[in-house]
N, C-alpha and C. Protein backbone atom coordinates (compact mmCIF):
# COMPACT_ATOMS: atom_id res chain seq x y z
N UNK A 1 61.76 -94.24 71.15
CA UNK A 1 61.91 -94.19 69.72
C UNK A 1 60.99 -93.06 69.21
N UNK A 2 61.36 -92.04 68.68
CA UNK A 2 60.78 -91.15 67.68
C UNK A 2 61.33 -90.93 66.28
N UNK A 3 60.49 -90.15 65.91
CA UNK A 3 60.50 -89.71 64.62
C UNK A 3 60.61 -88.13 64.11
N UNK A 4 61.03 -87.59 63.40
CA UNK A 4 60.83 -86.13 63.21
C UNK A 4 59.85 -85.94 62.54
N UNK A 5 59.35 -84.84 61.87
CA UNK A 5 58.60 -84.43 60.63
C UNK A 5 58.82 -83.06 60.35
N UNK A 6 59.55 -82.80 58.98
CA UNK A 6 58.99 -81.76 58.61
C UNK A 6 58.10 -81.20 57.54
N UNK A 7 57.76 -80.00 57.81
CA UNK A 7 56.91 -79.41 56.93
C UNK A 7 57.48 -77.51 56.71
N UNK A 8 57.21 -77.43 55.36
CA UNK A 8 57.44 -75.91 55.15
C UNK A 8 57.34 -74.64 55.98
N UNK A 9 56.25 -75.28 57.05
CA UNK A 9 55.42 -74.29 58.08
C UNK A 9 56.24 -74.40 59.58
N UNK A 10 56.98 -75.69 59.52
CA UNK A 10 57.16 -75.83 61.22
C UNK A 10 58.12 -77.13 61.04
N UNK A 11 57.62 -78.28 61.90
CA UNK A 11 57.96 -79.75 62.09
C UNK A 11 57.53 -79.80 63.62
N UNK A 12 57.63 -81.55 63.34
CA UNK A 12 56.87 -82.23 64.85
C UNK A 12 57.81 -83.27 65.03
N UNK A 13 57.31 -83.38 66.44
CA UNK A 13 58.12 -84.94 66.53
C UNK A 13 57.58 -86.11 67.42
N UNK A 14 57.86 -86.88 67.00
CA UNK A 14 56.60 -87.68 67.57
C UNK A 14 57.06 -88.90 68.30
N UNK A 15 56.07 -89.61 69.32
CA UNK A 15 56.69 -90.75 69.73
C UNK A 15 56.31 -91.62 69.11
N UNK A 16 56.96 -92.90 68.80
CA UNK A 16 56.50 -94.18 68.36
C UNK A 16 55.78 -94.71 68.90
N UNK A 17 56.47 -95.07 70.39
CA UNK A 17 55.84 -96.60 71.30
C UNK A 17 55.62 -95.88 72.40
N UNK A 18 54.93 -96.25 73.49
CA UNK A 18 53.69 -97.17 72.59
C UNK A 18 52.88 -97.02 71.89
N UNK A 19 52.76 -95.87 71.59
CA UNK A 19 51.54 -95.39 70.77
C UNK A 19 51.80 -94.42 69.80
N UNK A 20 51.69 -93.68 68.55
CA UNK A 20 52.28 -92.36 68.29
C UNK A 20 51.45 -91.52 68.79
N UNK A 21 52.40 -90.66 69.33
CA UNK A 21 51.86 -89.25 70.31
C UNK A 21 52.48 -88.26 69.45
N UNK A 22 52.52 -87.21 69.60
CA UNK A 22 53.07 -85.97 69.14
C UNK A 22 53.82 -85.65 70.66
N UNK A 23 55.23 -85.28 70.18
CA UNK A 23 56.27 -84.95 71.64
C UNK A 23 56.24 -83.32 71.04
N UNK A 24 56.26 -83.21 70.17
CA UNK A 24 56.61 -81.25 70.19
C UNK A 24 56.42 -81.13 68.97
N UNK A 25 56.21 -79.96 68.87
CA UNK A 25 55.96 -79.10 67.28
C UNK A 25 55.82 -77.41 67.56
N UNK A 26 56.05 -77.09 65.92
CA UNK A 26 56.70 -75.55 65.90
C UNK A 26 55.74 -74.98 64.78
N UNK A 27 55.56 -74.49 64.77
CA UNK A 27 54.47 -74.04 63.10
C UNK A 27 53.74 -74.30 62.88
N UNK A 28 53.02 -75.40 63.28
CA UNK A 28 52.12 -76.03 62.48
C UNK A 28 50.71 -76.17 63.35
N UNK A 29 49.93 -76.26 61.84
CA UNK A 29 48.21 -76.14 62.52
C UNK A 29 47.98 -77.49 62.91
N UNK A 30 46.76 -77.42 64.12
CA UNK A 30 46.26 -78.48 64.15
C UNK A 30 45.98 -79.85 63.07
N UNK A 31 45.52 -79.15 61.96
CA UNK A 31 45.24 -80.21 60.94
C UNK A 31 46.91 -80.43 60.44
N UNK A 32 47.81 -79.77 60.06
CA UNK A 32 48.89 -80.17 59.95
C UNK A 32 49.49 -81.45 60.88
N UNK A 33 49.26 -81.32 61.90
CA UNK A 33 49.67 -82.26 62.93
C UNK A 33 49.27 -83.63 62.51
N UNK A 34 47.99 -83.11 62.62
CA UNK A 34 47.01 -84.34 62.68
C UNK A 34 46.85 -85.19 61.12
N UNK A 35 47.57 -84.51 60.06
CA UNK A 35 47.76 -85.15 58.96
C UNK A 35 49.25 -86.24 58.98
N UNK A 36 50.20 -85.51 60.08
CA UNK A 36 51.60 -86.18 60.28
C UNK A 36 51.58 -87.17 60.59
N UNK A 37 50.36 -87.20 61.87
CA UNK A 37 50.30 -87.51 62.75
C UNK A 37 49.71 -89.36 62.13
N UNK A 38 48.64 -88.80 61.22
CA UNK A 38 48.34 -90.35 60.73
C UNK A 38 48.94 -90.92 59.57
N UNK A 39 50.24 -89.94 58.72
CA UNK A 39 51.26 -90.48 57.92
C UNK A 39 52.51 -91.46 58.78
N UNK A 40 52.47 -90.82 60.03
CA UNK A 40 53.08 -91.77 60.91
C UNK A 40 53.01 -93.00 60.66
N UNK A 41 51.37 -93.28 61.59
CA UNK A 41 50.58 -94.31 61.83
C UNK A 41 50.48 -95.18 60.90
N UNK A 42 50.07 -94.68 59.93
CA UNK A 42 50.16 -95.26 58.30
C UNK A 42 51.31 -96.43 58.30
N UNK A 43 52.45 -95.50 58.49
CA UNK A 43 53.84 -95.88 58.38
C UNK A 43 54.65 -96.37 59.20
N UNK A 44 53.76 -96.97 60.42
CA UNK A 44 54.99 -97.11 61.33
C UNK A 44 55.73 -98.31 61.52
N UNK A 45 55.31 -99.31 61.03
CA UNK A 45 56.21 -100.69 60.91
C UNK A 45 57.36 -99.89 60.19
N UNK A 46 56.86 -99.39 58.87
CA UNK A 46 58.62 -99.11 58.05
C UNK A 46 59.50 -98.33 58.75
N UNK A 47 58.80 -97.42 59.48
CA UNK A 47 60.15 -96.26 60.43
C UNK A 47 60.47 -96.98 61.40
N UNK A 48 59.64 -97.97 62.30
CA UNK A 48 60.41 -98.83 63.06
C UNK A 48 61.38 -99.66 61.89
N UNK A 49 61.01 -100.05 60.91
CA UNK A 49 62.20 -101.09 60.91
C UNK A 49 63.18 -99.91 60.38
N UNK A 50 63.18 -98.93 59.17
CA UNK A 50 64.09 -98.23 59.21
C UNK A 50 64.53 -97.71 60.53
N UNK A 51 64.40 -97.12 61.36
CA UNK A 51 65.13 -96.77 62.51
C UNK A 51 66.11 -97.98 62.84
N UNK A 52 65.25 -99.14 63.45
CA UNK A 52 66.12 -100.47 63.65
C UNK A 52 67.62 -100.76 62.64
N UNK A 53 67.10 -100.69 61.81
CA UNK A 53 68.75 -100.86 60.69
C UNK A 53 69.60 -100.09 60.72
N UNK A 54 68.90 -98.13 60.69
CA UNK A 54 70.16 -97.63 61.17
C UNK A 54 71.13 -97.76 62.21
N UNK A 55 69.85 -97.77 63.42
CA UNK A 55 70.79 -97.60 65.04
C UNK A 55 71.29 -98.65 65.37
N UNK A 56 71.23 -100.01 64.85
CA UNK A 56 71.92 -101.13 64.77
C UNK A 56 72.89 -101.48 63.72
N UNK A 57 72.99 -100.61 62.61
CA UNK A 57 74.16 -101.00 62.00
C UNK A 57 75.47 -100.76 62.39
C-alpha cells in the first residue's frame, strides 16, 4: 500500500506498511520530504481507510 505526494517542486511516494518509508521522489529537498513524510504519518489511518474504500468498492 502506498501513497503519492505531490508538490510544485517534484512528488514522492511513499510506503504505508509497515511503516511509512519514502519509495521514490523527484524534486524535492530533503526538508520537503521530510515535511510529506510526517503529513503522511499524521494521516495515515485516513489514507488507509480512504485507500480501503476505493480498492474495495
Amino acid at each position: 500500500m502506498h501513497v503519492h505526494v505531490s508538490h510544485p517542486d517534484g512528488e514522492a511516494k511513499f510506503w504505508l506498511t509497515p511503516d511509512v518509508e519514502l519509495a521514490t521522489q523527484t524534486g524535492l529537498s530533503p526538508h520537503v520530504v521530510n515535511e510529506a513524510k510526517q503529513l503522511v504519518a499524521d494521516h495515515l489511518q485516513e489514507i488507509i481507510d480512504a485507500w480501503n474504500k476505493h480498492f474495495t468498492s
